[in-house]
N, C-alpha and C. Protein backbone atom coordinates (compact mmCIF):
# COMPACT_ATOMS: atom_id res chain seq x y z
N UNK A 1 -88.61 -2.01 119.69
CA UNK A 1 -89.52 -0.89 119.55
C UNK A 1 -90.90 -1.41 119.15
N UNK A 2 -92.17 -0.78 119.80
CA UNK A 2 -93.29 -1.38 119.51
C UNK A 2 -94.11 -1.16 118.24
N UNK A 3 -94.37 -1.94 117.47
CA UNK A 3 -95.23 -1.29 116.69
C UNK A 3 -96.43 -1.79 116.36
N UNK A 4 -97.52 -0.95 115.86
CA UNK A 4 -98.70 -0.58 116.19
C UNK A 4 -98.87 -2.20 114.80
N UNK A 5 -99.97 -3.00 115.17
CA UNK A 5 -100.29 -3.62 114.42
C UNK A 5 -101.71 -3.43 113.70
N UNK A 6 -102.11 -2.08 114.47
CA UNK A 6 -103.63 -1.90 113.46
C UNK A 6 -103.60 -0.35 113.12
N UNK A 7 -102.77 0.47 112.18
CA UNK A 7 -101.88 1.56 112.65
C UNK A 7 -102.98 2.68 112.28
N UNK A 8 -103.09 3.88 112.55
CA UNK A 8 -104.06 4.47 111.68
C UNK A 8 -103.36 5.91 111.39
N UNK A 9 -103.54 6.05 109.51
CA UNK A 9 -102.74 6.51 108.71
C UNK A 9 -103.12 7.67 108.35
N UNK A 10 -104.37 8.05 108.48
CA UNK A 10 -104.86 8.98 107.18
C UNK A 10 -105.97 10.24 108.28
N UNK A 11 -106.09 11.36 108.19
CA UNK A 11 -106.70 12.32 108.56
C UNK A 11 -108.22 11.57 108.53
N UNK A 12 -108.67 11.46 107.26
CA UNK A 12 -110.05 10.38 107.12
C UNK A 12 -110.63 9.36 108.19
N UNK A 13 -109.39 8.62 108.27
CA UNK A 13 -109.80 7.44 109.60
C UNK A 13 -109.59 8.11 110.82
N UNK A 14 -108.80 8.97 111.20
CA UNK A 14 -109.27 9.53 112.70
C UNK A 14 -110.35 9.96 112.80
N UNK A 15 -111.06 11.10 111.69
CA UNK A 15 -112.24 11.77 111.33
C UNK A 15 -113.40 10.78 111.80
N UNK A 16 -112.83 9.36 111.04
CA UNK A 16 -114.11 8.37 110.53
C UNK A 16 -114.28 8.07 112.68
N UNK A 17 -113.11 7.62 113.31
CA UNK A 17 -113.24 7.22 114.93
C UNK A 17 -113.95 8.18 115.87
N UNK A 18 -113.23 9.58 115.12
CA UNK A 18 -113.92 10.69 116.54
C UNK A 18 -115.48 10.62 116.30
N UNK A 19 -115.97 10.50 114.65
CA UNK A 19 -116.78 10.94 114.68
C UNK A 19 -117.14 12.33 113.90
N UNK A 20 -117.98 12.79 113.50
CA UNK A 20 -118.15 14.47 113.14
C UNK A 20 -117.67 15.55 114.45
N UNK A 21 -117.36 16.50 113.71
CA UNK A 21 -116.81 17.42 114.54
C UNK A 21 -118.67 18.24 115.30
N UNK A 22 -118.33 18.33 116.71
CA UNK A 22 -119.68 19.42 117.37
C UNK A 22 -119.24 20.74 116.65
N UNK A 23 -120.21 21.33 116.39
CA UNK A 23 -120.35 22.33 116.05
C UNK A 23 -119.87 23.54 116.90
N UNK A 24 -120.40 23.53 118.34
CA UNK A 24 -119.96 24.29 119.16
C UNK A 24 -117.71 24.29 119.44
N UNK A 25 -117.70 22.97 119.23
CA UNK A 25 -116.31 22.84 119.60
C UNK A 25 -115.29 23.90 118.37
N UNK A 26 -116.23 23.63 117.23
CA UNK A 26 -115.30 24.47 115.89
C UNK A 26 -115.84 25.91 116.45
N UNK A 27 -116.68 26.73 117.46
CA UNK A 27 -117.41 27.76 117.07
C UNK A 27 -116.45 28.79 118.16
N UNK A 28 -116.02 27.97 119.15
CA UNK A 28 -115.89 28.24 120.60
C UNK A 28 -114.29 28.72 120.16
N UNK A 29 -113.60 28.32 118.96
CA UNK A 29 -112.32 29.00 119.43
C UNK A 29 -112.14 30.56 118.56
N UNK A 30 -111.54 31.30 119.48
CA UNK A 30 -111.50 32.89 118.91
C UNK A 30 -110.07 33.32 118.35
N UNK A 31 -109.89 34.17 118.17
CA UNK A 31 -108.35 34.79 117.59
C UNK A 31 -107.94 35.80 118.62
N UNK A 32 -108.42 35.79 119.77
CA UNK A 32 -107.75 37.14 120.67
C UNK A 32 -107.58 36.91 122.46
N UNK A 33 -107.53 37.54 123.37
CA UNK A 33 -107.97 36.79 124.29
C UNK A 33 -108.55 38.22 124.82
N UNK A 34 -110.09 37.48 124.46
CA UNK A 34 -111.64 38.45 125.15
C UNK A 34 -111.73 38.45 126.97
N UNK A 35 -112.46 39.13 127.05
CA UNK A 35 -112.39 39.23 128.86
C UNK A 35 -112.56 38.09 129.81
N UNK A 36 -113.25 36.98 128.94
CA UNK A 36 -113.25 35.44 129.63
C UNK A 36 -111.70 34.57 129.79
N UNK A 37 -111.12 34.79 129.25
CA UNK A 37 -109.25 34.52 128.73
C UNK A 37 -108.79 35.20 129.43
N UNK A 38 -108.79 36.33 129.65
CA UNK A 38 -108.00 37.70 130.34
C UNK A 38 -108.48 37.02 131.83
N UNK A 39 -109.64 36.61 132.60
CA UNK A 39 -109.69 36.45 133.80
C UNK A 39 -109.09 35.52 134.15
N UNK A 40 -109.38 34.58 133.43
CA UNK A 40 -108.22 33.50 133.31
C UNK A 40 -107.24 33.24 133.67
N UNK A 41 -106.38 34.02 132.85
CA UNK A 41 -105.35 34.26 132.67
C UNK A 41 -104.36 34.88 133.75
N UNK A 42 -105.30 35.86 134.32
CA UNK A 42 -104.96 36.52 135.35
C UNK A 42 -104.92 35.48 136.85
N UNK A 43 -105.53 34.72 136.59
CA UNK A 43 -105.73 33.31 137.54
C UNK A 43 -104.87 32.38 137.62
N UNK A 44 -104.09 32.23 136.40
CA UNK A 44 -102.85 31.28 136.16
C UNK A 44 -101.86 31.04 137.05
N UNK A 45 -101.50 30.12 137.61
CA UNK A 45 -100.22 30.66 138.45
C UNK A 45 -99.52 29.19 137.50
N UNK A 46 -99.85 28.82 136.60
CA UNK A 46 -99.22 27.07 136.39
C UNK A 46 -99.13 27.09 134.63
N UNK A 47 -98.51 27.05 133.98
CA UNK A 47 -98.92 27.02 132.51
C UNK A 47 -97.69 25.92 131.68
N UNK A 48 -98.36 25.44 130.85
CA UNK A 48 -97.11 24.16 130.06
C UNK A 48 -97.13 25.16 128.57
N UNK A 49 -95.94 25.36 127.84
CA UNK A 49 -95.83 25.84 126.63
C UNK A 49 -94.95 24.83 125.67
N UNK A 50 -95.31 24.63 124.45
CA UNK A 50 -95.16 23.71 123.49
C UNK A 50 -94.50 24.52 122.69
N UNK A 51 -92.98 23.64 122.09
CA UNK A 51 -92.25 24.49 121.30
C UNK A 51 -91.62 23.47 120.11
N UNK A 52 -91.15 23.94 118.78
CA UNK A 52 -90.48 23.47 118.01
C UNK A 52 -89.61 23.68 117.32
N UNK A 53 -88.20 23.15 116.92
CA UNK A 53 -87.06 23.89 116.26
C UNK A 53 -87.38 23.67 114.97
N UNK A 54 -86.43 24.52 113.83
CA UNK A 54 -86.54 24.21 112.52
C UNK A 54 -86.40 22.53 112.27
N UNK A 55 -85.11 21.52 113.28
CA UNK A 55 -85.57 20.69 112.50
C UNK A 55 -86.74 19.56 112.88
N UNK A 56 -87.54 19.97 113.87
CA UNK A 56 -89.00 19.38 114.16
C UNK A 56 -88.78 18.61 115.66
N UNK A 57 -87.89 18.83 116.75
CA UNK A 57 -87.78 18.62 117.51
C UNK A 57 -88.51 19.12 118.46
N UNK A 58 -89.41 18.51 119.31
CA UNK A 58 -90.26 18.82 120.18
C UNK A 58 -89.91 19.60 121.37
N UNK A 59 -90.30 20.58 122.01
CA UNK A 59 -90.50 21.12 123.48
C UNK A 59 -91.34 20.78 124.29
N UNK A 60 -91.71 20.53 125.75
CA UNK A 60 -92.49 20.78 126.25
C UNK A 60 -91.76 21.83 128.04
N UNK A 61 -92.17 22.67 127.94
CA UNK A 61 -91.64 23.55 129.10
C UNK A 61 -92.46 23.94 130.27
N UNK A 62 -92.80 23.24 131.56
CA UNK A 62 -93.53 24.01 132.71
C UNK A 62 -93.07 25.27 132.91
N UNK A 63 -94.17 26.32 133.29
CA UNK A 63 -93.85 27.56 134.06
C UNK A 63 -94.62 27.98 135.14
N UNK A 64 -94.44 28.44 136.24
CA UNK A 64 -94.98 28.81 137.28
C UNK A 64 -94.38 30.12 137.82
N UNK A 65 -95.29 30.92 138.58
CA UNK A 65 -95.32 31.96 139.42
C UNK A 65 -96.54 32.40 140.23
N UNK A 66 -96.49 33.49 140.63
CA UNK A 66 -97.42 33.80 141.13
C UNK A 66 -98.03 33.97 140.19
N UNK A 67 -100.22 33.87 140.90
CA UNK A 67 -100.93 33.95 139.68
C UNK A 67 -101.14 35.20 138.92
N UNK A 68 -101.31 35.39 137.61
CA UNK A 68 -101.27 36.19 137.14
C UNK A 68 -100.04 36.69 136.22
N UNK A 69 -99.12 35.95 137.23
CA UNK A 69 -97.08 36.01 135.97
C UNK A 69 -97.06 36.27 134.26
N UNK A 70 -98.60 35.82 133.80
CA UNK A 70 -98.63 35.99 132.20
C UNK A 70 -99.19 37.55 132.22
N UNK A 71 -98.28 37.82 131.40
CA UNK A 71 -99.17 39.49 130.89
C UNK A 71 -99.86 39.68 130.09
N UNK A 72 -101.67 39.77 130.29
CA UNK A 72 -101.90 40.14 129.40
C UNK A 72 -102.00 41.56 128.55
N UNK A 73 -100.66 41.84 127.58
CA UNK A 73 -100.25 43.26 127.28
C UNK A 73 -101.76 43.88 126.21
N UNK A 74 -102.27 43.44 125.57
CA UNK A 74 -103.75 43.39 124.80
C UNK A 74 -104.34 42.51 124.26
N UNK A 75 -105.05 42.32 123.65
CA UNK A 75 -106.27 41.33 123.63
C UNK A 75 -105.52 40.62 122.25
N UNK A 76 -104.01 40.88 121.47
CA UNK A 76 -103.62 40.15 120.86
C UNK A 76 -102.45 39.51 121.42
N UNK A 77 -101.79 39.91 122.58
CA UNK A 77 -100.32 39.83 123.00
C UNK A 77 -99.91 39.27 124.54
N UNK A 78 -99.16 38.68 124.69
CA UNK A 78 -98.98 37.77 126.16
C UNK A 78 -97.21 38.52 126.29
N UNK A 79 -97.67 38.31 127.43
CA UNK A 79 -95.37 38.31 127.76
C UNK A 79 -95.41 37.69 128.89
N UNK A 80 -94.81 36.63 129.12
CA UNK A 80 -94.45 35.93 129.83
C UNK A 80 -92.75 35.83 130.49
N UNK A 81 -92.73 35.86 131.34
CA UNK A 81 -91.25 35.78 131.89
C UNK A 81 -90.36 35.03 132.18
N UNK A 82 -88.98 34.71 132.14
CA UNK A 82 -88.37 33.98 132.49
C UNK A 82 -87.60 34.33 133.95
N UNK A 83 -87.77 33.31 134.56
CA UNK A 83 -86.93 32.98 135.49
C UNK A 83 -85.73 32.19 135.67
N UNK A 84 -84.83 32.12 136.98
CA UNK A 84 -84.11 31.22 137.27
C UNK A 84 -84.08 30.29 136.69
N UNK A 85 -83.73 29.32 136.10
CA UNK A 85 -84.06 28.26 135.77
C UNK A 85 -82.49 26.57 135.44
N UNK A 86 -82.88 26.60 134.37
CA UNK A 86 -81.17 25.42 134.68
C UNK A 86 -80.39 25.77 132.94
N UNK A 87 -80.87 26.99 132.73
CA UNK A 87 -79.89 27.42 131.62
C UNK A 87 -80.19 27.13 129.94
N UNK A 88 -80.92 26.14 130.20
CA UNK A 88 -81.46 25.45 128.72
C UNK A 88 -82.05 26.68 127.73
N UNK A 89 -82.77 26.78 128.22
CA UNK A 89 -83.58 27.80 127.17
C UNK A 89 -84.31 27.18 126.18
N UNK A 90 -84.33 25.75 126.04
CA UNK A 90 -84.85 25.04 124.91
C UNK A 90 -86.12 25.83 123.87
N UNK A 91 -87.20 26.79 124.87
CA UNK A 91 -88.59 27.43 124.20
C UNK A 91 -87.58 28.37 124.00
N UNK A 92 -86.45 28.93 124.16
CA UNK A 92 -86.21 30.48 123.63
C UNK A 92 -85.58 29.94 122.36
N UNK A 93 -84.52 29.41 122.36
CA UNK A 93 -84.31 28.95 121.16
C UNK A 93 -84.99 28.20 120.28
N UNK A 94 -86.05 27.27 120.67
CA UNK A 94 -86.56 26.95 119.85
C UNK A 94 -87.52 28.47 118.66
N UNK A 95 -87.72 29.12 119.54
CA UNK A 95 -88.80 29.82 118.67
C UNK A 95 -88.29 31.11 117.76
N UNK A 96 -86.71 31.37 118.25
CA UNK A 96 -86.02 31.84 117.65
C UNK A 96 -85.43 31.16 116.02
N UNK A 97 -85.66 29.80 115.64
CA UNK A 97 -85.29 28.80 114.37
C UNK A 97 -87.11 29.33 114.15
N UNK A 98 -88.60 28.56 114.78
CA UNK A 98 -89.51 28.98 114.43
C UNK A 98 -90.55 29.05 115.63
N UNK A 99 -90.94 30.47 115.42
CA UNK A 99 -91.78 31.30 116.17
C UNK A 99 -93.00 30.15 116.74
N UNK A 100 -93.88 29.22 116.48
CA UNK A 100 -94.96 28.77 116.60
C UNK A 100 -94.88 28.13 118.28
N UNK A 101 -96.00 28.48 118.77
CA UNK A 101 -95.76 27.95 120.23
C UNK A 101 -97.71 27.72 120.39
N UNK A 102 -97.55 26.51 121.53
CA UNK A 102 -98.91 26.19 121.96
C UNK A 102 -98.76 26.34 123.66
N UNK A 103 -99.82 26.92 124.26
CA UNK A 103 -99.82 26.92 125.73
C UNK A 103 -100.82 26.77 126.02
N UNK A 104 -100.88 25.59 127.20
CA UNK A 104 -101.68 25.27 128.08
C UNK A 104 -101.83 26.48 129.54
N UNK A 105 -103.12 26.68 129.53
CA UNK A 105 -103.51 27.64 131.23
C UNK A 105 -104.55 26.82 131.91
N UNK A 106 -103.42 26.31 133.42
CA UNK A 106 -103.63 25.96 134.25
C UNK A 106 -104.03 26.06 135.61
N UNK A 107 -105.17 26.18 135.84
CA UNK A 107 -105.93 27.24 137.34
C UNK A 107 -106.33 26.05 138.56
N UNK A 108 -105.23 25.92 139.36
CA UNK A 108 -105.93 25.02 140.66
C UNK A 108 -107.25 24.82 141.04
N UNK A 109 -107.88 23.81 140.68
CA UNK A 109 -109.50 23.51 141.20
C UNK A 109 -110.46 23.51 140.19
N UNK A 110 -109.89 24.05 139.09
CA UNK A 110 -110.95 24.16 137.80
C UNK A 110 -110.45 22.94 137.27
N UNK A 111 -111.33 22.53 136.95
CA UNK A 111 -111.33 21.63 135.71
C UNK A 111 -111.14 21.74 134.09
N UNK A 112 -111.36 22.83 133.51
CA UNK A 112 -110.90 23.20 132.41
C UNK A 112 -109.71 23.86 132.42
N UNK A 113 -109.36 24.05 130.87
CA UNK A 113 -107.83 24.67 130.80
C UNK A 113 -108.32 25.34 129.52
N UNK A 114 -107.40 26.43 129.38
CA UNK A 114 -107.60 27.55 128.41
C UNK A 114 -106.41 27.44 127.95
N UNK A 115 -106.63 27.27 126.46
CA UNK A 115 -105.28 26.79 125.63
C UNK A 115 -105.62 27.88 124.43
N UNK A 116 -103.92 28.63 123.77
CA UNK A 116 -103.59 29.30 123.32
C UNK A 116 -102.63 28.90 122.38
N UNK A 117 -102.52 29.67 121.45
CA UNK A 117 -101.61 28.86 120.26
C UNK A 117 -101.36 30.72 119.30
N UNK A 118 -100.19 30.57 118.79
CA UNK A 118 -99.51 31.82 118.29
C UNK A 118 -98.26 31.92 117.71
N UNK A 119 -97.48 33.15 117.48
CA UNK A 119 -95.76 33.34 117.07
C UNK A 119 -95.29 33.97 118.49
N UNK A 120 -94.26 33.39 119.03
CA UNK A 120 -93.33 34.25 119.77
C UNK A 120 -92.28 34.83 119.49
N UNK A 121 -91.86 35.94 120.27
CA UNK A 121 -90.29 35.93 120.09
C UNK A 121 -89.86 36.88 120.97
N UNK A 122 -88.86 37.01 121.67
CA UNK A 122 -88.39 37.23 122.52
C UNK A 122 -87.61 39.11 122.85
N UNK A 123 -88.05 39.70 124.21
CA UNK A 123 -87.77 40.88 124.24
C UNK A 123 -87.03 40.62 125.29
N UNK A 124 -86.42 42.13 125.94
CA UNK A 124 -85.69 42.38 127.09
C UNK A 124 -85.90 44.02 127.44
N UNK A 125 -87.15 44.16 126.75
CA UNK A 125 -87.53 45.85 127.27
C UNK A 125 -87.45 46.08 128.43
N UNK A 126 -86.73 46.87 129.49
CA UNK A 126 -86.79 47.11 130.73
C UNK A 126 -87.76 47.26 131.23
N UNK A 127 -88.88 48.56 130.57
CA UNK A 127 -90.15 48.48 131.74
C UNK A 127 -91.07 47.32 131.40
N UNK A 128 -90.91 46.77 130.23
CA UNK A 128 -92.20 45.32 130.65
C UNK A 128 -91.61 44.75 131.51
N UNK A 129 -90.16 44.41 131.68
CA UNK A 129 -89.21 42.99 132.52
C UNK A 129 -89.77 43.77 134.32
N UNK A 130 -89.62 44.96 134.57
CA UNK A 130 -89.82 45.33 135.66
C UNK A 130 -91.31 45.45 136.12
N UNK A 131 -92.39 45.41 135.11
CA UNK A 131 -93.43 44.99 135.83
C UNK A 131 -93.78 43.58 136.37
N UNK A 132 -92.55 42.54 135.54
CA UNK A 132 -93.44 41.58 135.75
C UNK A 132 -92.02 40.90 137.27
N UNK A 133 -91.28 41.96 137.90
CA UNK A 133 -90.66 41.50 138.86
C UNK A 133 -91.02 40.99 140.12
N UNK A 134 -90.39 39.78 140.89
CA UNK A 134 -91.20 39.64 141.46
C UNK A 134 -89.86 39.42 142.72
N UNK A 135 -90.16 39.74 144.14
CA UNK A 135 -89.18 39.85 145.28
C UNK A 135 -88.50 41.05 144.40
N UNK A 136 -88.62 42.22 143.93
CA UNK A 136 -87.75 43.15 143.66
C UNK A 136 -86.37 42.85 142.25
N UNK A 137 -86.98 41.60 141.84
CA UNK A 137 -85.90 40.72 140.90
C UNK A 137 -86.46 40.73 139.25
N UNK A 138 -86.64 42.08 138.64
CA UNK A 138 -87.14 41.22 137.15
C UNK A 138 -87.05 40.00 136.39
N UNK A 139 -87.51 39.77 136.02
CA UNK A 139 -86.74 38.65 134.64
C UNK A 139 -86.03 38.95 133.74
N UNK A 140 -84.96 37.98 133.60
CA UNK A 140 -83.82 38.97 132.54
C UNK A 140 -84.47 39.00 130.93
N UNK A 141 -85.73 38.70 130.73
CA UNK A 141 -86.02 38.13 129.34
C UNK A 141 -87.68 37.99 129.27
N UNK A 142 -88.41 38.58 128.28
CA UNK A 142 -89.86 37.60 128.38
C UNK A 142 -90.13 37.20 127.19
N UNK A 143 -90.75 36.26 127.30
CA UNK A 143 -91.39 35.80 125.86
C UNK A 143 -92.59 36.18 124.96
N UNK A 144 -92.78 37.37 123.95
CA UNK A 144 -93.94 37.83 123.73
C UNK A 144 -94.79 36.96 122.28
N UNK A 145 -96.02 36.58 122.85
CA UNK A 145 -96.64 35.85 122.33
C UNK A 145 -97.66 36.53 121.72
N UNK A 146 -97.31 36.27 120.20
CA UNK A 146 -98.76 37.10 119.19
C UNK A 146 -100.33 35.92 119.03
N UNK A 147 -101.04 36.35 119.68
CA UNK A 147 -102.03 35.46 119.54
C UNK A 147 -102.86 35.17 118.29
N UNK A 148 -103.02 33.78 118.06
CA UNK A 148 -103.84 33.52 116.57
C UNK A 148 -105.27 33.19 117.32
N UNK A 149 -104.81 31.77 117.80
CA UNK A 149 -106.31 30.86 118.76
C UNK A 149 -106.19 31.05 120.32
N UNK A 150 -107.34 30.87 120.47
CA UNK A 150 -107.57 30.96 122.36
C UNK A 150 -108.96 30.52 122.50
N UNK A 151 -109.23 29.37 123.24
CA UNK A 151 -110.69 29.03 123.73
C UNK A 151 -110.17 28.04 124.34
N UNK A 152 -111.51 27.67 125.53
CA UNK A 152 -111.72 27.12 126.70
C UNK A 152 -111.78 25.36 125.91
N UNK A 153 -110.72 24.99 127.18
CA UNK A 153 -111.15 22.85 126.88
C UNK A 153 -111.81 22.36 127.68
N UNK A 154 -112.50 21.01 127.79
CA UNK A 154 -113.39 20.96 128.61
C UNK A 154 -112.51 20.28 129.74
N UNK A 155 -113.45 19.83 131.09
CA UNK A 155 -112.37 19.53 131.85
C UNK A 155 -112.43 17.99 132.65
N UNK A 156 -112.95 17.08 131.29
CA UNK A 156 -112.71 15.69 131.17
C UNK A 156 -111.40 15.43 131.66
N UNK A 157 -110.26 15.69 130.52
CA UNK A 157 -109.38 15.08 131.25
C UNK A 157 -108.88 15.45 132.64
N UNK A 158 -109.00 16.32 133.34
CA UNK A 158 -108.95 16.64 134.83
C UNK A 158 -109.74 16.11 135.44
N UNK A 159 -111.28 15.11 135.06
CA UNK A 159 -112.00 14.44 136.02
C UNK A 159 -111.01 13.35 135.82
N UNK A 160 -111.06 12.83 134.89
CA UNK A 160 -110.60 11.46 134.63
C UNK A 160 -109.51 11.22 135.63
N UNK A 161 -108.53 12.42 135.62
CA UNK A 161 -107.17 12.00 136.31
C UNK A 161 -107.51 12.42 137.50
N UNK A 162 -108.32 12.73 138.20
CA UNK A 162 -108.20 13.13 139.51
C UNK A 162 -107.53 13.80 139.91
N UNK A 163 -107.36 14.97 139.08
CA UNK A 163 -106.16 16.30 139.49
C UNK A 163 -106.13 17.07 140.66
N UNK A 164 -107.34 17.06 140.54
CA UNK A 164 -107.94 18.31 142.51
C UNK A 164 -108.38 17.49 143.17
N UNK A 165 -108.27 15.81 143.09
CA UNK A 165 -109.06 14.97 144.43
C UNK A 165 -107.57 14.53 145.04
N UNK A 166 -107.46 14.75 146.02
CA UNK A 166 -106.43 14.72 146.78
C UNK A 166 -106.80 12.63 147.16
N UNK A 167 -107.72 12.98 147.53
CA UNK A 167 -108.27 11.20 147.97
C UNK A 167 -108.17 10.11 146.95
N UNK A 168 -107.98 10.79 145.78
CA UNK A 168 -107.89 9.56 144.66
C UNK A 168 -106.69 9.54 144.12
N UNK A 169 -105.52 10.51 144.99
CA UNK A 169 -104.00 10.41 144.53
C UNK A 169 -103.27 9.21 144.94
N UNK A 170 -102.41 8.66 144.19
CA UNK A 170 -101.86 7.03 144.49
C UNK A 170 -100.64 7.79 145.71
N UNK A 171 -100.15 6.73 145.41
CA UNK A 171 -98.71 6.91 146.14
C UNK A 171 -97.30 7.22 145.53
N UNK A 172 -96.72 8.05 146.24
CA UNK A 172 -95.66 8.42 145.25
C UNK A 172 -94.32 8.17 145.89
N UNK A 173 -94.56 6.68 146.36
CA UNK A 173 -93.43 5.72 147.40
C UNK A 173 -92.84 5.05 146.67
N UNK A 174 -91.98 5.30 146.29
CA UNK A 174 -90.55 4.38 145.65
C UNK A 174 -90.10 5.57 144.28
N UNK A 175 -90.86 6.25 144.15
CA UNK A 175 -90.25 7.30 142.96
C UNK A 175 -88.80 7.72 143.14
N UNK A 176 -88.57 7.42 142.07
CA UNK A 176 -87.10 8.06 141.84
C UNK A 176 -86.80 10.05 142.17
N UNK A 177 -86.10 10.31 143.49
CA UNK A 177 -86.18 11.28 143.57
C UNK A 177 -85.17 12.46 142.32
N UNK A 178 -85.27 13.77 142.47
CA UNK A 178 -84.67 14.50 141.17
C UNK A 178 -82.81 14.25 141.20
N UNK A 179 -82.62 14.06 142.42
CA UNK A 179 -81.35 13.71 142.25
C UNK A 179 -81.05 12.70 141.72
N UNK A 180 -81.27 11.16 141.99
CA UNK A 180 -81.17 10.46 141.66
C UNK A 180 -81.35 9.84 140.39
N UNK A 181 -82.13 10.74 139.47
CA UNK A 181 -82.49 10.67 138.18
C UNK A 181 -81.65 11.36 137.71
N UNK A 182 -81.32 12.94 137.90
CA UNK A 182 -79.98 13.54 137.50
C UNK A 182 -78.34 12.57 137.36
N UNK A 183 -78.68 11.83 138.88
CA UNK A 183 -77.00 11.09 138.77
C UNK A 183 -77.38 10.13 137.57
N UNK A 184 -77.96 9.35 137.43
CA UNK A 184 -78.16 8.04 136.69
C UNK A 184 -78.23 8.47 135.32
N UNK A 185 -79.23 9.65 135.11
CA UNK A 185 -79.20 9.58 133.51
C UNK A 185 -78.28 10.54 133.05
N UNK A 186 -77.34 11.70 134.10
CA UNK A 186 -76.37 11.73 133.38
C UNK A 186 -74.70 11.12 133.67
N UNK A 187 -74.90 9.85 134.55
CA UNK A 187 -73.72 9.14 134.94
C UNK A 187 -72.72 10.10 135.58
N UNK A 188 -73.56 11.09 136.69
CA UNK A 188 -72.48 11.58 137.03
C UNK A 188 -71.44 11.27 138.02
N UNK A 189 -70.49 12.00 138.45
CA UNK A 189 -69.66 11.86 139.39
C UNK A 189 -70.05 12.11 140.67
N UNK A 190 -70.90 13.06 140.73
CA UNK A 190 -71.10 13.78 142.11
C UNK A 190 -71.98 12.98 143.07
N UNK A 191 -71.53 12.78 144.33
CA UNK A 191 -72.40 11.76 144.71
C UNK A 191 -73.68 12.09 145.09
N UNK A 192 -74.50 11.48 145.55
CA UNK A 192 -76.56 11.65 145.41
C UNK A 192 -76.26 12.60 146.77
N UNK A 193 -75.91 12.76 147.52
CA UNK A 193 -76.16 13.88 148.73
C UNK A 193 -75.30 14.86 147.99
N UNK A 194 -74.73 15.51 147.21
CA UNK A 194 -74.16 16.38 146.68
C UNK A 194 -75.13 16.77 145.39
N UNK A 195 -75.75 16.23 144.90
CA UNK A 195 -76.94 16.51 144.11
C UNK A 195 -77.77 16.48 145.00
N UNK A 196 -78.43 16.00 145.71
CA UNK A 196 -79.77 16.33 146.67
C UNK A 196 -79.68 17.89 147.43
N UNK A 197 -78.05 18.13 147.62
CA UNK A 197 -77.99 19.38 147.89
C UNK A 197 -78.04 20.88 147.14
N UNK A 198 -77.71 20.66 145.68
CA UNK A 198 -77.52 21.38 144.82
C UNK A 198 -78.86 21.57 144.17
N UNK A 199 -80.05 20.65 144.48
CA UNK A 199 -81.54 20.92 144.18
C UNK A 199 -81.79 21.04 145.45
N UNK A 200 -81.95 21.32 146.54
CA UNK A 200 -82.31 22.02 147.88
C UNK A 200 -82.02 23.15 147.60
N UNK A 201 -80.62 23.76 147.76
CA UNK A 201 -80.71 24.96 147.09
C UNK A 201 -81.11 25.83 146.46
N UNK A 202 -81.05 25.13 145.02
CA UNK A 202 -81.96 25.90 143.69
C UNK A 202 -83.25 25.61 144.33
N UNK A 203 -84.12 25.26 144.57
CA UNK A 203 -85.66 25.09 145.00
C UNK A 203 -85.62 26.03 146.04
N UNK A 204 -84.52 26.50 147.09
CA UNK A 204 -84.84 27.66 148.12
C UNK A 204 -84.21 28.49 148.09
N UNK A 205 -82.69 28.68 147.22
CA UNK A 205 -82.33 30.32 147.05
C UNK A 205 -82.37 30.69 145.43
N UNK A 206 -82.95 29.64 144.79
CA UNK A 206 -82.70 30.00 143.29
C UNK A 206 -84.03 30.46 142.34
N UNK A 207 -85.13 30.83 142.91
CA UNK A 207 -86.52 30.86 142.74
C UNK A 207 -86.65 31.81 141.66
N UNK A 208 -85.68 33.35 142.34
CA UNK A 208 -86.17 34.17 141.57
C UNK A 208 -84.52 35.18 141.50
């Protein structure tokens, strides 16, 4: 295991590396999501949410739909939906031990991301689940998110990585495909065309 030979320990010494905080960066985040968030938001079709159990075990969960899939129910409250998925639930349970969740909003072509941070916890009201249905299929579940913070990040790290330049994407020749990572890391039995089939599937009849 590697360890850091120049380690840095203390709130002080990060402070002392970044530097002073901009002023604008402390000014820019709000407690609600105002009509700049809400358009946003409504733009989303891609979002990552950050979760943690009581005993400090990390989440990180992709979600996608069509854009707009996050609800914004008012300028303090989100509901987000669940779909199909592979059963885990890891963000539902996690936030059920403790509520605290962070989400990333992700909009194709922009360079910034609008990040949100709050308590969740989880409903199954029929008419929210049926607005947010989609092919005629509600979600059996959404996740309603009480908002604390919400403001815009800048969108450095999306230049840096070349997220929307298609021309500066490497190659993604020799990657381990999802089956093959499924058989190996969980030693299964089933052979790789019997998993390559069982994610063909779920990716085309298991969506919604």
């Amino acid at each position: 295991m590697y360890r850091p030979k120049v380690p840095v320990t203390s709130a002080a010494e990060v402070k002392a590396i970044l530097g002073p905080d901009f002023p604008n960066q402390i000014a820019k985040v709000i407690d609600h999501i105002d009509p700049h968030c809400k358009a946003w938001i409504e733009r989303c079709p891609f979002i990552v949410i950050a979760s943690v159990n009581a005993a400090g075990a990390m989440d990180t969960s992709p979600k996608g739909d069509p854009a707009g899939f996050v609800k914004v129910l008012d300028k303090h409250t989100l509901a987000i939906p669940d779909r199909s998925g592979n059963h885990r639930g890891d963000t539902f349970l996690n936030v059920l031990e403790n509520p605290g969740v962070g989400i990333i909003f992700i909009v194709p072509k922009r360079r910034e991301v609008v990040r949100v941070s709050g308590t969740a916890s989880l409903a199954r009201d029929p008419d929210l689940l049926a607005e947010m249905a989609v092919n005629d299929k509600p979600p059996k579940l959404a996740m309603i998110v009480h908002v604390k913070e919400a403001f815009f990040h800048c969108g450095k790290s999306m230049i840096r990585s070349g997220m929307w330049q298609p021309e500066s994407w490497g190659p993604i020749d020799g990657l381990p495909s999802y089956a093959q990572a499924l058989k190996d890391h969980g030693a299964l039995t089933e052979s790789l065309e019997q998993l390559q089939a069982i994610v063909e599937y779920n990716e085309e009849k298991r969506l919604y």
